[in-house]
PDB file of N, CA and C in Angstrom:
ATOM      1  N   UNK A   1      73.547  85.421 171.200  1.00  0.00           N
ATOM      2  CA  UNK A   1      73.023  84.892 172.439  1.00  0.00           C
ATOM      3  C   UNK A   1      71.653  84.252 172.240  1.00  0.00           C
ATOM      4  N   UNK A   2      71.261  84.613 171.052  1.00  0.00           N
ATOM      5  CA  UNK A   2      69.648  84.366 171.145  1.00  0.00           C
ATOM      6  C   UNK A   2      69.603  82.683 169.995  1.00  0.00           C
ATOM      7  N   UNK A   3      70.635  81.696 169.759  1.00  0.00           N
ATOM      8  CA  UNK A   3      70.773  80.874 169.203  1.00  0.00           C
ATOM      9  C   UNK A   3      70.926  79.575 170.471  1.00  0.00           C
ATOM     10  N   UNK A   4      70.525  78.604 170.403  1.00  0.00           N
ATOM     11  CA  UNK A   4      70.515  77.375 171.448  1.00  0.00           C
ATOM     12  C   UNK A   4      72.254  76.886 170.754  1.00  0.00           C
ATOM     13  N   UNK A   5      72.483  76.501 172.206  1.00  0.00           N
ATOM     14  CA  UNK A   5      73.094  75.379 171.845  1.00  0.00           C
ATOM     15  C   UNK A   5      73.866  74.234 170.137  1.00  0.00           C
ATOM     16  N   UNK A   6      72.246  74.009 170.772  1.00  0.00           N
ATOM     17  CA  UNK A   6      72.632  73.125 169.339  1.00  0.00           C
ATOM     18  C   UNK A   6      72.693  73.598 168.182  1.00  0.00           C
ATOM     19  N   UNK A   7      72.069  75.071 167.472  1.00  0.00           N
ATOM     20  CA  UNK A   7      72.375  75.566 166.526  1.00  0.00           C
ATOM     21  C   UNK A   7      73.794  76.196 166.730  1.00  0.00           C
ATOM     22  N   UNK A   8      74.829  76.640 168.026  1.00  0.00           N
ATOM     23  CA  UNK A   8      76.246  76.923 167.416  1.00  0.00           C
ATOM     24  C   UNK A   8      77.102  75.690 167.716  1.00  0.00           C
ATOM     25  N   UNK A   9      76.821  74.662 167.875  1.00  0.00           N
ATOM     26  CA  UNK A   9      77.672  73.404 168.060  1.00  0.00           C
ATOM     27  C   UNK A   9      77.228  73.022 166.199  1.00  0.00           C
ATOM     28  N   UNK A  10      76.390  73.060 165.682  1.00  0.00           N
ATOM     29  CA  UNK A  10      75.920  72.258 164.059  1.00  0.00           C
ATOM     30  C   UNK A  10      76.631  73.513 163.115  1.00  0.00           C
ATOM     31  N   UNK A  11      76.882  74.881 163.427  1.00  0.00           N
ATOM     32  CA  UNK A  11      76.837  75.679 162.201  1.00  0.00           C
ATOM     33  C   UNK A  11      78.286  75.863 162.565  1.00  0.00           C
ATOM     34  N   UNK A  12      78.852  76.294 161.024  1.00  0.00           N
ATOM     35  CA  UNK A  12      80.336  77.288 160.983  1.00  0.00           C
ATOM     36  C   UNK A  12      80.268  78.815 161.281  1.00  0.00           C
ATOM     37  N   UNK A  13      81.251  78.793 161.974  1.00  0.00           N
ATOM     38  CA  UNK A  13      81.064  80.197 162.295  1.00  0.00           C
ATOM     39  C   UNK A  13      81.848  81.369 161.135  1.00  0.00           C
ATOM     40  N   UNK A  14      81.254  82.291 160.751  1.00  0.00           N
ATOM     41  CA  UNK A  14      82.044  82.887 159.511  1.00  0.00           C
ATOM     42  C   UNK A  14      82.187  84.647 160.057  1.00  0.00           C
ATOM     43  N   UNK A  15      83.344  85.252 159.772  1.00  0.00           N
ATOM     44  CA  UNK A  15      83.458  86.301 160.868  1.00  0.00           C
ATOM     45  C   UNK A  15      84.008  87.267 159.707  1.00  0.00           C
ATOM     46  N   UNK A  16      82.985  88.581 159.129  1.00  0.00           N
ATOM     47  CA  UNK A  16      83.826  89.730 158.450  1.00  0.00           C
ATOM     48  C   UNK A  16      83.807  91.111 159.395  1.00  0.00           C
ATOM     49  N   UNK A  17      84.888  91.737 159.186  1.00  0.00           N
ATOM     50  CA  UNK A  17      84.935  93.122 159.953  1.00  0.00           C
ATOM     51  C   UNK A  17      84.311  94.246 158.791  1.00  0.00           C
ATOM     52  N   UNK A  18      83.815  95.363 159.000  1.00  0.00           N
ATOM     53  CA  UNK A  18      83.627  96.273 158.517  1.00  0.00           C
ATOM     54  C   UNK A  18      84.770  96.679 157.996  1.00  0.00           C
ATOM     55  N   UNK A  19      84.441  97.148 156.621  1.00  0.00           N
ATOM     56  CA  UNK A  19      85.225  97.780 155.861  1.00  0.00           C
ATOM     57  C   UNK A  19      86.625  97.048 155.615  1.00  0.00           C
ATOM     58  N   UNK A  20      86.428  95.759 156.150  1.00  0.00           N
ATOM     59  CA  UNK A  20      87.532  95.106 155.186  1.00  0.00           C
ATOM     60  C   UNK A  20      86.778  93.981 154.444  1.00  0.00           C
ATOM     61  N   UNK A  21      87.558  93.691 153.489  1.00  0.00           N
ATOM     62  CA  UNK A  21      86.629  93.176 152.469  1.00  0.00           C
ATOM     63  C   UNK A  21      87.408  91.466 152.187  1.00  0.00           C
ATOM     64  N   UNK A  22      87.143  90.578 151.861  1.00  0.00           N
ATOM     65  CA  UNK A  22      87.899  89.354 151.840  1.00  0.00           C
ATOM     66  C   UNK A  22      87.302  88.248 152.634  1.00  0.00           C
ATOM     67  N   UNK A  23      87.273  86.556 152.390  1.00  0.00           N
ATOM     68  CA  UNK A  23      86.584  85.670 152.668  1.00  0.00           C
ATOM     69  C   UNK A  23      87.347  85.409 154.044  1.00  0.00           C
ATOM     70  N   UNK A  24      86.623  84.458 154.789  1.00  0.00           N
ATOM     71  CA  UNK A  24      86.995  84.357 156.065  1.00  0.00           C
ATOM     72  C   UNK A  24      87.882  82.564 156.053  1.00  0.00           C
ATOM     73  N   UNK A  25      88.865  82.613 155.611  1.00  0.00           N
ATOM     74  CA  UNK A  25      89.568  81.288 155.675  1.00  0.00           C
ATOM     75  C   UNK A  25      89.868  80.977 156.920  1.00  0.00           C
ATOM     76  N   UNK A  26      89.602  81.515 158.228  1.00  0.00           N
ATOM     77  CA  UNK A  26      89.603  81.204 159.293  1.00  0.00           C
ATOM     78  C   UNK A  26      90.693  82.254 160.186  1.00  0.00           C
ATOM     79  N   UNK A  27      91.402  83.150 159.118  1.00  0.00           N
ATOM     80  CA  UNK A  27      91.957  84.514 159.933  1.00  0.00           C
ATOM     81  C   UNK A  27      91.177  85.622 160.391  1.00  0.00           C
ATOM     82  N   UNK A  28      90.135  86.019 159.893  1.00  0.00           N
ATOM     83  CA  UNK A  28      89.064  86.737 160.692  1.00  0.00           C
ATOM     84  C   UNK A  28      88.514  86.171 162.092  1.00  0.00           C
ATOM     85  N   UNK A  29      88.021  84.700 161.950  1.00  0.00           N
ATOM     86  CA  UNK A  29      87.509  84.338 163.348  1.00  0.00           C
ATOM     87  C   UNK A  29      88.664  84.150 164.256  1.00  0.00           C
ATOM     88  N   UNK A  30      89.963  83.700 163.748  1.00  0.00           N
ATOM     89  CA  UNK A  30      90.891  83.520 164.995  1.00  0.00           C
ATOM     90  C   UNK A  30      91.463  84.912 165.263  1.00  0.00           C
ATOM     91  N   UNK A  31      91.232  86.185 163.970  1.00  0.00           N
ATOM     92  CA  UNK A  31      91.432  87.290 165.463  1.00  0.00           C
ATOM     93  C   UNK A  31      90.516  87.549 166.641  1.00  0.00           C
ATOM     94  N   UNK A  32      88.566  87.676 165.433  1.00  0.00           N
ATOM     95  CA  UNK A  32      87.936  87.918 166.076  1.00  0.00           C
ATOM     96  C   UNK A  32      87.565  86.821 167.826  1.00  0.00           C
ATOM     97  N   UNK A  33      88.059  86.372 167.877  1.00  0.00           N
ATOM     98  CA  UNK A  33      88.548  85.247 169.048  1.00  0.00           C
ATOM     99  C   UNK A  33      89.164  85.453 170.173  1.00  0.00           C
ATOM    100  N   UNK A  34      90.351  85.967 169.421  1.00  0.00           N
ATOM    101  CA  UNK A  34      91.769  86.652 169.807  1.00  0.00           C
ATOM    102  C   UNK A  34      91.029  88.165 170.732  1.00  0.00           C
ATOM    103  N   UNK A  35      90.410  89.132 169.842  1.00  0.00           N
ATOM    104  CA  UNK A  35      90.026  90.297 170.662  1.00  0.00           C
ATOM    105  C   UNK A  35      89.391  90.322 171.368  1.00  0.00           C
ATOM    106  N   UNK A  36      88.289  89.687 171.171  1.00  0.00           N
ATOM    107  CA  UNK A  36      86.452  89.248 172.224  1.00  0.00           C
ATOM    108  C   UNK A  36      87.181  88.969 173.527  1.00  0.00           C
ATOM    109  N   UNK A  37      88.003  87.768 173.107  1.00  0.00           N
ATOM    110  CA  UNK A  37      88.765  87.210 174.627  1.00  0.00           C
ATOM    111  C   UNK A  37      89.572  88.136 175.575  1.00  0.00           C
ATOM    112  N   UNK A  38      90.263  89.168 174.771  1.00  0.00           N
ATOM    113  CA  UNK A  38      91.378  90.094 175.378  1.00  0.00           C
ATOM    114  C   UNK A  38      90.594  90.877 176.200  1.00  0.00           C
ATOM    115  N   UNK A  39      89.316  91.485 175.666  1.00  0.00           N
ATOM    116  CA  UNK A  39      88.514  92.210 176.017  1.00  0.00           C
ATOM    117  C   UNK A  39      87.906  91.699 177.661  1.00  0.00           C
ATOM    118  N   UNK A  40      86.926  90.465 177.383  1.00  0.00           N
ATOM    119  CA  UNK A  40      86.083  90.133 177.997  1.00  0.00           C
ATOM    120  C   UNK A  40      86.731  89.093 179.231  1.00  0.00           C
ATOM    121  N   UNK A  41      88.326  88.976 179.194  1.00  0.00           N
ATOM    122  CA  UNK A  41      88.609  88.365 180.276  1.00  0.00           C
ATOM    123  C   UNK A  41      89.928  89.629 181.130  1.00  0.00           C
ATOM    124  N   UNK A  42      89.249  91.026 180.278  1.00  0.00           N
ATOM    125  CA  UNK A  42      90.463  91.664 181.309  1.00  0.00           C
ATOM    126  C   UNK A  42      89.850  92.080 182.487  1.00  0.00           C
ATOM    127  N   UNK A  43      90.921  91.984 183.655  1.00  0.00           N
ATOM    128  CA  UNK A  43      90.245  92.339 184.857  1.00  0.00           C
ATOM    129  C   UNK A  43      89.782  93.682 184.921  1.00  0.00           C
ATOM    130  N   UNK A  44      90.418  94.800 184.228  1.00  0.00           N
ATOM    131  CA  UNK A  44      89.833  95.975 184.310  1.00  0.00           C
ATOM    132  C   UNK A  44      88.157  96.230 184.815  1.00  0.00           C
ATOM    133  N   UNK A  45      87.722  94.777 183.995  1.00  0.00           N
ATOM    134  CA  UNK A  45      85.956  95.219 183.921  1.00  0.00           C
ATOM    135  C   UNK A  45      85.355  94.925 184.861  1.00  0.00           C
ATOM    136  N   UNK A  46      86.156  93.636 185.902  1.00  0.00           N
ATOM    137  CA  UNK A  46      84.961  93.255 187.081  1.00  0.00           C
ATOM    138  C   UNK A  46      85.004  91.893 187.073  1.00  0.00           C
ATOM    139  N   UNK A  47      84.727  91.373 186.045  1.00  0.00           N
ATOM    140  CA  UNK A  47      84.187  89.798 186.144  1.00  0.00           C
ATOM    141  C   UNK A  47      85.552  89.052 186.474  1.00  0.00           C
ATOM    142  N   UNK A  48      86.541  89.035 185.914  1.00  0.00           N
ATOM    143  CA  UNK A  48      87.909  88.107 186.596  1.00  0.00           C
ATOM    144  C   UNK A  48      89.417  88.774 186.987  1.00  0.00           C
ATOM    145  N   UNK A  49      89.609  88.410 187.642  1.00  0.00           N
ATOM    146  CA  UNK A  49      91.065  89.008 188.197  1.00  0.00           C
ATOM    147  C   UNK A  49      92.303  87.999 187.913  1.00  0.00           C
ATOM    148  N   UNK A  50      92.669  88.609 187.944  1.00  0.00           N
ATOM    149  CA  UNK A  50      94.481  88.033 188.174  1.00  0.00           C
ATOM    150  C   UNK A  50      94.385  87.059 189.033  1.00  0.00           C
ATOM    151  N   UNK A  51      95.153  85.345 189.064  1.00  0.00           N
ATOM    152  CA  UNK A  51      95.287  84.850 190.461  1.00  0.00           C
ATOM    153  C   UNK A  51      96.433  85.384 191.441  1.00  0.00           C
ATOM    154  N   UNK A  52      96.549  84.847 192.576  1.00  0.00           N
ATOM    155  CA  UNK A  52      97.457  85.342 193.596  1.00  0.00           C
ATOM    156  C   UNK A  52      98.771  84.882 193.150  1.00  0.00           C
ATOM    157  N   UNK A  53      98.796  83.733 192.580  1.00  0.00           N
ATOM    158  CA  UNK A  53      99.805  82.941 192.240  1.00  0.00           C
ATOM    159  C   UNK A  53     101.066  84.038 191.120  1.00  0.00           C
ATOM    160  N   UNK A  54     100.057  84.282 189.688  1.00  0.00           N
ATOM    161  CA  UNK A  54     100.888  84.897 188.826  1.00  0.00           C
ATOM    162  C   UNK A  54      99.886  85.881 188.181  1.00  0.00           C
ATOM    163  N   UNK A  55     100.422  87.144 186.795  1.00  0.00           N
ATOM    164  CA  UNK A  55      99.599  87.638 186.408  1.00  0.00           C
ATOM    165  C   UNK A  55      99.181  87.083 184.751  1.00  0.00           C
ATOM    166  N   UNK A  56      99.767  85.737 184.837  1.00  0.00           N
ATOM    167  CA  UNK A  56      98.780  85.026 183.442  1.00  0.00           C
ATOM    168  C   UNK A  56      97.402  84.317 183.298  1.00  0.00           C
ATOM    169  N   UNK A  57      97.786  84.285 184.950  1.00  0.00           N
ATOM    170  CA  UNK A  57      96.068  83.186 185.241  1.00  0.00           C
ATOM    171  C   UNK A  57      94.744  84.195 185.678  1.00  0.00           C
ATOM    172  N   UNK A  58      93.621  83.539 185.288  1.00  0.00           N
ATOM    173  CA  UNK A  58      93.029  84.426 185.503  1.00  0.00           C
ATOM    174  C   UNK A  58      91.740  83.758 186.317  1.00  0.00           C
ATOM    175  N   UNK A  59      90.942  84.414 187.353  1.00  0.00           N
ATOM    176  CA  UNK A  59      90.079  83.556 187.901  1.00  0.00           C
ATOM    177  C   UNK A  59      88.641  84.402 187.918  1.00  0.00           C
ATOM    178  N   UNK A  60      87.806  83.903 188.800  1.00  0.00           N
ATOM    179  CA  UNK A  60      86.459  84.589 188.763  1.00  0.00           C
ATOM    180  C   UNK A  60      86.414  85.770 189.185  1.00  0.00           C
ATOM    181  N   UNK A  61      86.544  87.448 189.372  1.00  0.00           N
ATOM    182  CA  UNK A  61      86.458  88.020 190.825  1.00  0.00           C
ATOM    183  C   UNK A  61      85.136  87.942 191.452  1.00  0.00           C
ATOM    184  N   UNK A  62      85.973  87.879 192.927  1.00  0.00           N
ATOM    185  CA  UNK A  62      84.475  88.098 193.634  1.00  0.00           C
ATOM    186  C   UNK A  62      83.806  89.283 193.648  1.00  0.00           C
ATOM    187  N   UNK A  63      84.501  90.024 193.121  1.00  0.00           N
ATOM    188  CA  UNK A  63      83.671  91.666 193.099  1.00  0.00           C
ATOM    189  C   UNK A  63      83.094  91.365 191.517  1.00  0.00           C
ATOM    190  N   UNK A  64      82.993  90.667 191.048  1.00  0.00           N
ATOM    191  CA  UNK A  64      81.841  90.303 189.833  1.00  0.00           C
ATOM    192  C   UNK A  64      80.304  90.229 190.201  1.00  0.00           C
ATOM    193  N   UNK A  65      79.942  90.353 191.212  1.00  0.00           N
ATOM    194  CA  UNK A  65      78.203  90.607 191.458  1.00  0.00           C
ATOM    195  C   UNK A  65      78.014  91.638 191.248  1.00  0.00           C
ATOM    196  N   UNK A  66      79.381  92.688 191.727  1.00  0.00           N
ATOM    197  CA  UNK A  66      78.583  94.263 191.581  1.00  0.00           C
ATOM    198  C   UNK A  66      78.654  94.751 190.368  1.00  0.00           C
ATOM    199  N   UNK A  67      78.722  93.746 189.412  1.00  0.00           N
ATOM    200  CA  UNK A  67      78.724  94.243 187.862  1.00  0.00           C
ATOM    201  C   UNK A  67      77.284  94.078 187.196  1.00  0.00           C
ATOM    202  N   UNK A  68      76.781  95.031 186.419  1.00  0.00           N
ATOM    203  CA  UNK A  68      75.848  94.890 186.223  1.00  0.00           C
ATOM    204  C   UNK A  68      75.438  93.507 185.237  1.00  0.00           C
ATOM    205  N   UNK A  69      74.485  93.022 185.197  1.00  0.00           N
ATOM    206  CA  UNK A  69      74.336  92.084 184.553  1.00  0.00           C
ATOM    207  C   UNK A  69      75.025  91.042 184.396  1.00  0.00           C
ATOM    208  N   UNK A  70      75.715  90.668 185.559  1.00  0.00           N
ATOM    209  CA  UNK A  70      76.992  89.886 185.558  1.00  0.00           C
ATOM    210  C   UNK A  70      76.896  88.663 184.972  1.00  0.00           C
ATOM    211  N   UNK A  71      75.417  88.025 185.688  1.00  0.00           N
ATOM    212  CA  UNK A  71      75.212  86.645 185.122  1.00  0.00           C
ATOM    213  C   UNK A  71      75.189  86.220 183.481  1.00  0.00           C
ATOM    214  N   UNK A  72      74.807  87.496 182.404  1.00  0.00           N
ATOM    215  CA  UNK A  72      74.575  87.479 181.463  1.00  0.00           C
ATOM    216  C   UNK A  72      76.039  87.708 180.792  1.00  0.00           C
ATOM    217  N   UNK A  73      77.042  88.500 181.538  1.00  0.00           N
ATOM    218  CA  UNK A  73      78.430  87.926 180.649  1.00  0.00           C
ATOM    219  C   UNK A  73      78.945  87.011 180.958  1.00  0.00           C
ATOM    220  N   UNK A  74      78.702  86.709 181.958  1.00  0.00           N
ATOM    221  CA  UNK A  74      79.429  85.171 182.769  1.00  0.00           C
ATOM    222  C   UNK A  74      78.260  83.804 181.494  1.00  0.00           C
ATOM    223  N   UNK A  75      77.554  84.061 181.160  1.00  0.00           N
ATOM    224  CA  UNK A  75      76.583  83.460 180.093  1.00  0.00           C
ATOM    225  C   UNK A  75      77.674  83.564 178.649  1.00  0.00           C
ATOM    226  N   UNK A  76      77.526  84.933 178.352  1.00  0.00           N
ATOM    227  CA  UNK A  76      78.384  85.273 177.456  1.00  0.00           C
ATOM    228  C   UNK A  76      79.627  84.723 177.085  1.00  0.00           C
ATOM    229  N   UNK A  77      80.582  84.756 178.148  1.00  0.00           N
ATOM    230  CA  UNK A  77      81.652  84.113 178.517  1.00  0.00           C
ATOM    231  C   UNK A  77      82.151  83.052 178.388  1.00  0.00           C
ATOM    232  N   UNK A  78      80.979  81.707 178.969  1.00  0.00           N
ATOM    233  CA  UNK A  78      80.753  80.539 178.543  1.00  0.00           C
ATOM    234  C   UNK A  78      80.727  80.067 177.107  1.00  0.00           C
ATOM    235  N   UNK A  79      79.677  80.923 176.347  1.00  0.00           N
ATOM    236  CA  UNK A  79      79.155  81.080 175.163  1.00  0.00           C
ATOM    237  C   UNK A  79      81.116  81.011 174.137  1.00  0.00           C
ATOM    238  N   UNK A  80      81.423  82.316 174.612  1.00  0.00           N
ATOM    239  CA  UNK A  80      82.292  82.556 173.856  1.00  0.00           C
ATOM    240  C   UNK A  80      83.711  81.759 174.015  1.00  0.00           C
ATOM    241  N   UNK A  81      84.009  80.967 174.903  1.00  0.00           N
ATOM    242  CA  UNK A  81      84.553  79.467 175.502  1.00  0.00           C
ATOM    243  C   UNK A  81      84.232  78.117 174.551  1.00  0.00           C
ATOM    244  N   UNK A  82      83.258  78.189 174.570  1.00  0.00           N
ATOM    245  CA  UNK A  82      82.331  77.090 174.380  1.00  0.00           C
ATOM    246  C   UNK A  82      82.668  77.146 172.556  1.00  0.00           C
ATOM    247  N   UNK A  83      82.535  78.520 172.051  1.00  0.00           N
ATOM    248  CA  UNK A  83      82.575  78.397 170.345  1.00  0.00           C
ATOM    249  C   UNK A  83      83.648  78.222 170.098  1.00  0.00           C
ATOM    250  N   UNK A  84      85.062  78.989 170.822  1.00  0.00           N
ATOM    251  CA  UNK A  84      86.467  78.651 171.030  1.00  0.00           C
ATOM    252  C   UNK A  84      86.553  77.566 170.645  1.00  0.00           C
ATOM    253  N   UNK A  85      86.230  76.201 171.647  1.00  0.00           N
ATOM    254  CA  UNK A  85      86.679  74.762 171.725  1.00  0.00           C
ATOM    255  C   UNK A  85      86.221  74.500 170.280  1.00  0.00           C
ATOM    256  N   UNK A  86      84.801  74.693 170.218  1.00  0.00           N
ATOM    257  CA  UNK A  86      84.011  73.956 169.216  1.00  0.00           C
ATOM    258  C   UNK A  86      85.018  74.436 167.936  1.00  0.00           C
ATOM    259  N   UNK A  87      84.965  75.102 167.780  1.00  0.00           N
ATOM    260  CA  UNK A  87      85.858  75.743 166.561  1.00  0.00           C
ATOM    261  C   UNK A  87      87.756  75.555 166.293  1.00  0.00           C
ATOM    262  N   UNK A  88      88.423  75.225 167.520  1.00  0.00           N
ATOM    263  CA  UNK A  88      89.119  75.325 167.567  1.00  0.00           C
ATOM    264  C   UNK A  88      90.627  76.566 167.640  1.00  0.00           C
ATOM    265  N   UNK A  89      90.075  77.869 168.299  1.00  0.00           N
ATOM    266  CA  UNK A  89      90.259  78.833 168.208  1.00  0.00           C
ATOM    267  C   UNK A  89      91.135  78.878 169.304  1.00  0.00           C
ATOM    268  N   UNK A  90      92.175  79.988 169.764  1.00  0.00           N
ATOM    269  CA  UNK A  90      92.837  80.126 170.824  1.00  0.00           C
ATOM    270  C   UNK A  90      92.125  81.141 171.460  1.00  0.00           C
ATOM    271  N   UNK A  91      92.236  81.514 172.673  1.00  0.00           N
ATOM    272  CA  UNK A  91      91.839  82.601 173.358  1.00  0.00           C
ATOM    273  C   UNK A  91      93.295  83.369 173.633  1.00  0.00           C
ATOM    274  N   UNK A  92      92.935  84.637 174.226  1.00  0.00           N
ATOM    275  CA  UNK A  92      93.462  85.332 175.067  1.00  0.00           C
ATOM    276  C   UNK A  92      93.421  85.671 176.154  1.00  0.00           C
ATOM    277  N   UNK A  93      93.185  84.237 176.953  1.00  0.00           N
ATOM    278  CA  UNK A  93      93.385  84.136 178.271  1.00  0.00           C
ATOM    279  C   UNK A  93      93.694  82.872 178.970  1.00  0.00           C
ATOM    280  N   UNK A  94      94.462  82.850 180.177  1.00  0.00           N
ATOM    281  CA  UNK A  94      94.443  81.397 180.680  1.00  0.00           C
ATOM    282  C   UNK A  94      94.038  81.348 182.157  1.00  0.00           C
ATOM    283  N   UNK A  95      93.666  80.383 182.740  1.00  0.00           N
ATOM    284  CA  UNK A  95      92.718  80.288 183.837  1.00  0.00           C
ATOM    285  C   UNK A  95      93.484  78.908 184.493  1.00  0.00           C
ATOM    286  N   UNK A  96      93.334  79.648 186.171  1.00  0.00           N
ATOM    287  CA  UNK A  96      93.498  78.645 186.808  1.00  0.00           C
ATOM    288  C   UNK A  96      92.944  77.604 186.777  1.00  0.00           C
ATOM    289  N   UNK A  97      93.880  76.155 187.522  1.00  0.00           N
ATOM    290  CA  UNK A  97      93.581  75.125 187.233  1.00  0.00           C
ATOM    291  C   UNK A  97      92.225  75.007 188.028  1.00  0.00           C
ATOM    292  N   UNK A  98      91.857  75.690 189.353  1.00  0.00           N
ATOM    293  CA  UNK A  98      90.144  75.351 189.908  1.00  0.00           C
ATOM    294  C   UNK A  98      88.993  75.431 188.904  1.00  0.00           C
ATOM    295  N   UNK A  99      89.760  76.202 188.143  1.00  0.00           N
ATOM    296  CA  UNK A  99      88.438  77.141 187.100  1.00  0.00           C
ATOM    297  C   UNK A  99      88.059  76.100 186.213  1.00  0.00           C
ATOM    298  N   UNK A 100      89.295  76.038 185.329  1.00  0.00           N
ATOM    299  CA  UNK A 100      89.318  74.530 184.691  1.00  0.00           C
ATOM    300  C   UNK A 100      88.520  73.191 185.409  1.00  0.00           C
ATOM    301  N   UNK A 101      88.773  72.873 185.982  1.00  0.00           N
ATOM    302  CA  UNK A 101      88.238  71.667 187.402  1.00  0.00           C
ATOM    303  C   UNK A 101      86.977  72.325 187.157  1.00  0.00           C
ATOM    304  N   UNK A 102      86.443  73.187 187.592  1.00  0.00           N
ATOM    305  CA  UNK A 102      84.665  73.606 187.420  1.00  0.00           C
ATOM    306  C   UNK A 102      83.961  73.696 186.070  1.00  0.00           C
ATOM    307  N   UNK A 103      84.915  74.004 184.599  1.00  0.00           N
ATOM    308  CA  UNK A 103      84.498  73.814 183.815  1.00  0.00           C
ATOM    309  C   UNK A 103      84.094  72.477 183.674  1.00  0.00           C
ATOM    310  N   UNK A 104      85.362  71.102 183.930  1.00  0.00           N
ATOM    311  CA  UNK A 104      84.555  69.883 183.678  1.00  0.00           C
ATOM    312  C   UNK A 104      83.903  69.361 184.388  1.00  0.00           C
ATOM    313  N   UNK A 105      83.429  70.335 185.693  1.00  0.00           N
ATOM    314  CA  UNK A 105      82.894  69.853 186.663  1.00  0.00           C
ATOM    315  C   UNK A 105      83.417  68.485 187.306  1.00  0.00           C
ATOM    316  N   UNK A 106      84.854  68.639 187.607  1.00  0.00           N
ATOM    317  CA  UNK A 106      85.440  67.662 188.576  1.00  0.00           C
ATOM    318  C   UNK A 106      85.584  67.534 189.734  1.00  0.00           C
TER     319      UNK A 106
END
């Protein structure tokens, strides 16, 4: 969190787990991708829910203020979106089309 912008858009991202040992040809970051996302977009925690529509989409919840520090994972969130694209990584999550629309700000 404490890197701008422009230093994670210029650098590669290189991802080892503890106690396993081996270079990162790009299967470490696309799990580590894979889990961050599973984690940080389940509704369990507060910040997004299920849409009304189905249970693959996922949207903002509005009960995300009463989370502590919300703005700073919703920061996070972005962050971890944002290295996705740049990198080319999949997530583990998909988001309604409004959400989308506000990402490109349409």
């Amino acid at each position: 969190m404490c890197y701008s912008r422009k230093d994670l858009q210029r650098s590669k991202l290189y991802v080892s787990f503890v106690g396993e040992e081996g270079l990162d040809y790009s299967g470490p970051s696309r799990e580590f991708f894979f889990l961050v996302s599973r984690e940080l977009f389940n509704p369990y925690y507060g910040l997004f829910e299920y849409s009304a529509n189905d249970t693959y989409t996922v949207q903002i919840s509005p009960m995300s203020a009463f989370v502590d520090n919300h703005h700073e994972w919703f920061r996070f969130s972005g962050r971890i979106l944002g290295m996705a694209l740049i990198h080319q990584y999949l997530l583990d999550a998909f988001f309604t089309r409004p959400f989308y629309k506000g990402l490109l700000r349409i």
